[in-house]
C-alpha atoms as a PDB file:
ATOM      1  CA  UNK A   1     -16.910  21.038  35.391  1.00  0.00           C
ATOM      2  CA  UNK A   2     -13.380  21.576  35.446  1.00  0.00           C
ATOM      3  CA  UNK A   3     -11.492  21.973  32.515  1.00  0.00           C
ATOM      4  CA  UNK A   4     -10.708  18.322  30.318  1.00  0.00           C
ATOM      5  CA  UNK A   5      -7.199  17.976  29.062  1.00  0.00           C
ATOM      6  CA  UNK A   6      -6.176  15.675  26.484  1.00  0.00           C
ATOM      7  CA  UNK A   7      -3.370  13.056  27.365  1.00  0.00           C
ATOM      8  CA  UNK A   8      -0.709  15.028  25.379  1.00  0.00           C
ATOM      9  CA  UNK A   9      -1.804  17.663  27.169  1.00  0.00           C
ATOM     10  CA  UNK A  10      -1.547  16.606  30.712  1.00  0.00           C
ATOM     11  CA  UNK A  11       1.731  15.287  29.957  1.00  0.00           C
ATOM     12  CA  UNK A  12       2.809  19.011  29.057  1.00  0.00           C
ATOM     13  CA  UNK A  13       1.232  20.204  32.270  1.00  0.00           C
ATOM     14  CA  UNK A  14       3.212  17.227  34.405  1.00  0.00           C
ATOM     15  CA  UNK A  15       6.396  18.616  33.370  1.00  0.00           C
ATOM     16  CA  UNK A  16       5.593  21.690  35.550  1.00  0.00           C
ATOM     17  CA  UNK A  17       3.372  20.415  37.988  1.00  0.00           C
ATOM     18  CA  UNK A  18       4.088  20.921  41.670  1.00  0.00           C
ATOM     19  CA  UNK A  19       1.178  18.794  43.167  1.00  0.00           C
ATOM     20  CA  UNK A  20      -0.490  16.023  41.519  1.00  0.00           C
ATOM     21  CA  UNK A  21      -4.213  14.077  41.981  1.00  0.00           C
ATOM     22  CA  UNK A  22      -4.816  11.034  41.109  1.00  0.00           C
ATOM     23  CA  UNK A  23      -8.491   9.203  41.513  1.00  0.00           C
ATOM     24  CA  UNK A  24     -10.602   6.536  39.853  1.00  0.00           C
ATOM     25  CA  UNK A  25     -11.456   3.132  40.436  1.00  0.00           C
ATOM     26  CA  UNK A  26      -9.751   0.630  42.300  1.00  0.00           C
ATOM     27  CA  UNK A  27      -7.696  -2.010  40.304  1.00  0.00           C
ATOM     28  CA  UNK A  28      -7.793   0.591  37.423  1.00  0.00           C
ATOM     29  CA  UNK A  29      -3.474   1.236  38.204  1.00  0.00           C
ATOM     30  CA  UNK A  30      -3.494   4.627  39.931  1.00  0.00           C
ATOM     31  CA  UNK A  31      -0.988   3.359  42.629  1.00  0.00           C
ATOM     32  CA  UNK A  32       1.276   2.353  39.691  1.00  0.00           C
ATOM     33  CA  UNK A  33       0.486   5.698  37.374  1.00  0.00           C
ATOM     34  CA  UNK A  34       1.331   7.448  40.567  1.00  0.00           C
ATOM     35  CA  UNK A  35       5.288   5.880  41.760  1.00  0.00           C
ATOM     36  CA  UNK A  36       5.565   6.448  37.450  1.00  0.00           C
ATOM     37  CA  UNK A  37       5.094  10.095  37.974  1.00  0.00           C
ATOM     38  CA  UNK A  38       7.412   9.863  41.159  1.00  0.00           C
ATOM     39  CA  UNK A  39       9.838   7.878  39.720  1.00  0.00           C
ATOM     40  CA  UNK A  40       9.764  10.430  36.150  1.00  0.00           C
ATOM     41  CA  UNK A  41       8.986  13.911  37.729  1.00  0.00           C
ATOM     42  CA  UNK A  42      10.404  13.564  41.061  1.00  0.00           C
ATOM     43  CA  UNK A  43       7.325  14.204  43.307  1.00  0.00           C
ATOM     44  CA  UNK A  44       7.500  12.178  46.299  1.00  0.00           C
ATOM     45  CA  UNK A  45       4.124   9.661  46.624  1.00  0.00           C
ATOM     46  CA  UNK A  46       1.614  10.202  48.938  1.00  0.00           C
ATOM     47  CA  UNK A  47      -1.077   6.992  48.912  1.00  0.00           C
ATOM     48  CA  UNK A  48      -4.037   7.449  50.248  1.00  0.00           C
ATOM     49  CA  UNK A  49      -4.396   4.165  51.346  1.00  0.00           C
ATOM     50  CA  UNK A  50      -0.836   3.417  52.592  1.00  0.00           C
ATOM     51  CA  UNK A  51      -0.774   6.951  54.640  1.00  0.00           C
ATOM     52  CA  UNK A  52      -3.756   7.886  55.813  1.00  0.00           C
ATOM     53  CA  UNK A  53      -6.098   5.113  55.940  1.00  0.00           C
ATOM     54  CA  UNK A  54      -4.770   2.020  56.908  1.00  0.00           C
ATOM     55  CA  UNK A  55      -3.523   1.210  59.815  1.00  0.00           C
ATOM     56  CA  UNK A  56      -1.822  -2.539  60.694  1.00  0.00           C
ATOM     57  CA  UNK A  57      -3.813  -5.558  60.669  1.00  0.00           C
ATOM     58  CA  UNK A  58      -6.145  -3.624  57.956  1.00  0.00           C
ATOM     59  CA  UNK A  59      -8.031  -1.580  61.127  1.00  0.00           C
ATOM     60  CA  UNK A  60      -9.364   1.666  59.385  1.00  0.00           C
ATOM     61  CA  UNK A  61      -7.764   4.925  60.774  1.00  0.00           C
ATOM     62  CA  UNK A  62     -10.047   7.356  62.138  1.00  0.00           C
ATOM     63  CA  UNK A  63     -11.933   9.684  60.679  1.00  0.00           C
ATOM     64  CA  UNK A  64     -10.465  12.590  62.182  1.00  0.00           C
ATOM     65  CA  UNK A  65      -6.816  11.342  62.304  1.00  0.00           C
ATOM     66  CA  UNK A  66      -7.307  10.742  58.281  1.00  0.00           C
ATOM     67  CA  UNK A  67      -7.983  14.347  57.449  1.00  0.00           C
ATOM     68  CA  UNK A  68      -5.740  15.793  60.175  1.00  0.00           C
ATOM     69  CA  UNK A  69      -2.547  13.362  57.913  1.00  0.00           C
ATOM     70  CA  UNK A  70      -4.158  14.256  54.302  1.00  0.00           C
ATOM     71  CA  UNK A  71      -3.855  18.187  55.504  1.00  0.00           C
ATOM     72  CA  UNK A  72      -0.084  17.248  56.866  1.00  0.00           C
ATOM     73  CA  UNK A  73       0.398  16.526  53.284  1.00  0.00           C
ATOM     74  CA  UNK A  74      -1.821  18.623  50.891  1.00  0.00           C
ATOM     75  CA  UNK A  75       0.234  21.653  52.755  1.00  0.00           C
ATOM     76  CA  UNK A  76       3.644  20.297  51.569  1.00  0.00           C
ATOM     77  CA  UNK A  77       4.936  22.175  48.486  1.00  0.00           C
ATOM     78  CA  UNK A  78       5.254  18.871  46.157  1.00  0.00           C
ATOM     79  CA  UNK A  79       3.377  15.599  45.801  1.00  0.00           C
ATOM     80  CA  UNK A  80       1.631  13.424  43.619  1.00  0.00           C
ATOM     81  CA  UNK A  81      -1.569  11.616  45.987  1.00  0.00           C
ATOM     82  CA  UNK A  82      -3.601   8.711  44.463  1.00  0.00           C
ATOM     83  CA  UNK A  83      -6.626   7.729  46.056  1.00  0.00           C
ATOM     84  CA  UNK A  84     -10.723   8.449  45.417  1.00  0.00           C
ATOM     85  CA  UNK A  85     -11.435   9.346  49.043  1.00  0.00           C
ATOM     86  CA  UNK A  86     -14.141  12.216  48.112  1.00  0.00           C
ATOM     87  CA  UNK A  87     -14.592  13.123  51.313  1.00  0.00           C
ATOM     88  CA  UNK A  88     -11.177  15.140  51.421  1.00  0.00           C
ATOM     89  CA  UNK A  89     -11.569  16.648  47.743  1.00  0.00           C
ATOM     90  CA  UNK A  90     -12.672  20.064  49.765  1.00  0.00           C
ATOM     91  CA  UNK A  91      -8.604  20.157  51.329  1.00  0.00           C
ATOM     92  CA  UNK A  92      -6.958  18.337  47.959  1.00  0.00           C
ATOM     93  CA  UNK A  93      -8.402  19.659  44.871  1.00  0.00           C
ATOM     94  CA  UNK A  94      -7.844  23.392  45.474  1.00  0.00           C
ATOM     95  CA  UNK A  95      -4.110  22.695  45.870  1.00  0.00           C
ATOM     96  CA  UNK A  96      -3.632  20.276  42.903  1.00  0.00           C
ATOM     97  CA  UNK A  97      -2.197  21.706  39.670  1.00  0.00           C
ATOM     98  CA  UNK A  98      -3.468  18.498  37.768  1.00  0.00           C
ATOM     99  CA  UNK A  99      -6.213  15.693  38.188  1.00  0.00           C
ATOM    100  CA  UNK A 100      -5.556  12.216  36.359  1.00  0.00           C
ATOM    101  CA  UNK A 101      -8.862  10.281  36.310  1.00  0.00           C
ATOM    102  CA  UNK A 102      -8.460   7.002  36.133  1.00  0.00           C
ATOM    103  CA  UNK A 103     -11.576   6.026  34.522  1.00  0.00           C
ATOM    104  CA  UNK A 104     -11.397   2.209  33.248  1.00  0.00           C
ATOM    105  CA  UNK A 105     -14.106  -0.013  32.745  1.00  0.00           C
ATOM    106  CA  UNK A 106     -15.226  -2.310  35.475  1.00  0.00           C
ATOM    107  CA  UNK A 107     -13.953  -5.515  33.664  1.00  0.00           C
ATOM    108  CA  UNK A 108     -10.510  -3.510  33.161  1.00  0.00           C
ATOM    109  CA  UNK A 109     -10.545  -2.805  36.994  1.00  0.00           C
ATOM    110  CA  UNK A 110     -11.606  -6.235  38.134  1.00  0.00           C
ATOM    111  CA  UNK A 111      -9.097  -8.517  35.652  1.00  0.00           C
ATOM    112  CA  UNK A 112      -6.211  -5.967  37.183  1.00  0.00           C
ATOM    113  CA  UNK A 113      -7.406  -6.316  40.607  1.00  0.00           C
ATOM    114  CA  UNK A 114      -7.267  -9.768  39.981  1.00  0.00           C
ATOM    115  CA  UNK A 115      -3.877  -9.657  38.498  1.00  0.00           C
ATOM    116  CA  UNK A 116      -2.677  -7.811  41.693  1.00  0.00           C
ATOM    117  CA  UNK A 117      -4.006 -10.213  44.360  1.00  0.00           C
ATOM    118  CA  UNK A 118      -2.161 -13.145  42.297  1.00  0.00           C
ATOM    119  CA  UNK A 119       0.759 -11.423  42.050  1.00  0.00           C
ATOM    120  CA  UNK A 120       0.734  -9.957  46.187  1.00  0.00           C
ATOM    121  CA  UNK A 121      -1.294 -12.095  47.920  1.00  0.00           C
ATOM    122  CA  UNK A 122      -0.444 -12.551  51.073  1.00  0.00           C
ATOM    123  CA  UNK A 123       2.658  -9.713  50.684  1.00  0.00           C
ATOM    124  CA  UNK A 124       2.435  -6.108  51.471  1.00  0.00           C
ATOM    125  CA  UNK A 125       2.483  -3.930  48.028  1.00  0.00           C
ATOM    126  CA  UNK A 126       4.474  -0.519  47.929  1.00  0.00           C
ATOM    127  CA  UNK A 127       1.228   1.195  48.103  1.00  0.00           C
ATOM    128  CA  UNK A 128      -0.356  -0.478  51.473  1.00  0.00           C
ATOM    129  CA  UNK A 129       0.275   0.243  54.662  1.00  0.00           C
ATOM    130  CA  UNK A 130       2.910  -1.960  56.977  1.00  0.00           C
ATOM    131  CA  UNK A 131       0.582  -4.813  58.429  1.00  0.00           C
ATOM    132  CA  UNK A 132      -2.384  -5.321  55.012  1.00  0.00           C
ATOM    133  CA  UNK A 133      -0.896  -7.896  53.356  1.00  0.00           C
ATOM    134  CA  UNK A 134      -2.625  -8.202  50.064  1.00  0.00           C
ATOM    135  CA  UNK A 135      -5.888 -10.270  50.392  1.00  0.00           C
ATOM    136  CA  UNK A 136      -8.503 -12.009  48.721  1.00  0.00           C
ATOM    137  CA  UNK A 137     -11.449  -9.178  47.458  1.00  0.00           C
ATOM    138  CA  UNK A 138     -14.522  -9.274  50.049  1.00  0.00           C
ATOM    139  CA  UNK A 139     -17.885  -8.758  48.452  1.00  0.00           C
ATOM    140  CA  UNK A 140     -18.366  -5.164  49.631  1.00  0.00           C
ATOM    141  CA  UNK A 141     -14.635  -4.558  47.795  1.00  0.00           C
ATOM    142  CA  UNK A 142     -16.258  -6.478  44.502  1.00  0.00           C
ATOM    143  CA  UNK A 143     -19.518  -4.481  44.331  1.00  0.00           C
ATOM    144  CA  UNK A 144     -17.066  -0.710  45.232  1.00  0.00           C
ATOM    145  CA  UNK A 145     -15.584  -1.806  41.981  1.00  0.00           C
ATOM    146  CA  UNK A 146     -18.947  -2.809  39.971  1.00  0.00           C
ATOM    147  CA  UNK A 147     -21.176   0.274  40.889  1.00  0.00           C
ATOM    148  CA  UNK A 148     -17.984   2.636  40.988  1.00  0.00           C
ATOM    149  CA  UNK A 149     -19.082   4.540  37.686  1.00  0.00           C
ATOM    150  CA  UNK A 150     -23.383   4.522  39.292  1.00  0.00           C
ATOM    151  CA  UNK A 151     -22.482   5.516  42.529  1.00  0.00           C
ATOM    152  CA  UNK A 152     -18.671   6.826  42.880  1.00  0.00           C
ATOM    153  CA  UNK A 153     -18.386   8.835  39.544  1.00  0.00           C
ATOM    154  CA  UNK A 154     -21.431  11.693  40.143  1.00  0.00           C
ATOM    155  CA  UNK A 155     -19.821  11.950  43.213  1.00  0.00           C
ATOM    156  CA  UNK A 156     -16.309  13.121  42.326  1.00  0.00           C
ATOM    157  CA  UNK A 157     -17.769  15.160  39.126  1.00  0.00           C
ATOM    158  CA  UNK A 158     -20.056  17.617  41.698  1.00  0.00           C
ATOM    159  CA  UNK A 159     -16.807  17.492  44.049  1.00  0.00           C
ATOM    160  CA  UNK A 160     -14.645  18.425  41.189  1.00  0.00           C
ATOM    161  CA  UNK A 161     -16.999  21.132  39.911  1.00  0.00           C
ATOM    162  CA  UNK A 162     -17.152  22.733  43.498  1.00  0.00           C
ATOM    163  CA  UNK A 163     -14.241  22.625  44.812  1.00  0.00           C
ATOM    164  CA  UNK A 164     -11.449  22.761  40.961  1.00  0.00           C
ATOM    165  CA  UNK A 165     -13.787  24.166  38.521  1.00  0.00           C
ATOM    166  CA  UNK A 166     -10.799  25.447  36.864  1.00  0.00           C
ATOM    167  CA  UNK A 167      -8.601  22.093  37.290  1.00  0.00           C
ATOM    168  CA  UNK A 168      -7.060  20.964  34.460  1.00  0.00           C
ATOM    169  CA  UNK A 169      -8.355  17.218  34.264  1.00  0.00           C
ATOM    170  CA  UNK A 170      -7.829  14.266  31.927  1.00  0.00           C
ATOM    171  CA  UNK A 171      -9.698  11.205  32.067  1.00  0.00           C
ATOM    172  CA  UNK A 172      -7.787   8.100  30.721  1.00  0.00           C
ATOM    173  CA  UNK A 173     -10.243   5.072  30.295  1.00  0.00           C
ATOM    174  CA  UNK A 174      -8.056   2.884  28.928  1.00  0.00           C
ATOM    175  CA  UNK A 175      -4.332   1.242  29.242  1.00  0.00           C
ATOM    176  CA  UNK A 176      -3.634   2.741  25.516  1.00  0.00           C
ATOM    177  CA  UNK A 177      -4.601   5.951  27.384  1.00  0.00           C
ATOM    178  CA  UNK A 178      -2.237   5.683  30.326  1.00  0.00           C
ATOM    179  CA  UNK A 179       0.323   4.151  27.616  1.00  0.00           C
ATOM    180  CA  UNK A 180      -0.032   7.598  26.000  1.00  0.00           C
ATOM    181  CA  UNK A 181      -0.052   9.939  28.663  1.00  0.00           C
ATOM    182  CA  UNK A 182       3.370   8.277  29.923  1.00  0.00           C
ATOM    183  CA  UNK A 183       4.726   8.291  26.198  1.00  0.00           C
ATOM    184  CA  UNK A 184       3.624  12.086  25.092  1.00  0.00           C
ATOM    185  CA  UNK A 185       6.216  13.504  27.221  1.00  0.00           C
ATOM    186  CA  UNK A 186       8.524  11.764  24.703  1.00  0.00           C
ATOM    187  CA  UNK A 187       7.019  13.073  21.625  1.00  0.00           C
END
């Protein structure tokens, strides 16, 4: 497993980091956590979702053309990425200096997923891709959210233990968490 950092000391390690992961649950705020740590460490923001795998219209890039654009950026020399996309943990986690898990509970997730289409709907959010204008949660969105920690979390812990066993990781499962991983820099 790779190595668990407490919030104080991830904030440390952000101070120095080149390239940044963050992962979790959708509607738990890693779009948000992510343009903080742009905005306060200068890393430019690579979504997952706004550059690699949505296209207008909300068509799903292909398969192929995603990893070919998350390679265009892993290689570049500074970058914080949000997204869960497992699939590319083999090409992202080797190059990351720090993981953020985003680890909320599932109410957390769905009230701030909630939050977010009332706020959006019907706009396009700095995160999203030109053309997916925020929309109302389908049912296979609602049950990614539900069975993240059965199904999802397993999944990135073998990922992170094969391909960052030695990644410095903290898992925040709450806003006070986040709150305090944004603040310790302070401290």
């Amino acid at each position: 497993m790779p190595r668990e950092v407490s919030p104080a000391e991830a904030a440390e390690l952000l101070a120095s980091a080149r390239r940044v992961l963050v992962f979790g649950v959708s509607g738990g705020g890693k779009s948000t956590l992510s343009r903080w740590i742009e905005q306060t460490y200068g890393l430019p923001h690579v979504s997952m979702d706004r550059d690699i795998r949505w296209l207008p219209g909300w068509q799903v890039r292909d398969r192929a053309e995603q990893r070919r654009r998350t390679e265009t950026y892993v290689v570049q020399d500074r970058w914080v990425m949000d997204g869960t996309t497992v699939s590319s943990f083999d090409i992202r986690v080797p190059r990351a200096d720090l993981g953020i898990w985003i680890r909320v509970p599932r109410s957390q997730a769905l009230w701030q997923m909630m939050g977010r289409v009332l706020k959006s709907y019907g706009r396009v959010r700095f995160d999203m891709a030109e053309g997916c204008p925020e929309q109302l949660p389908d049912r296979a969105f609602l049950d990614w959210i539900w069975s993240f920690e059965a199904k999802q979390a397993p999944r990135i812990c073998a990922a992170l233990e094969q391909y960052g066993p030695d990644l410095p990781v903290v898992t925040l499962r709450t806003r006070r968490e986040i709150a305090a991983l944004k603040t310790a820099r302070r401290t």
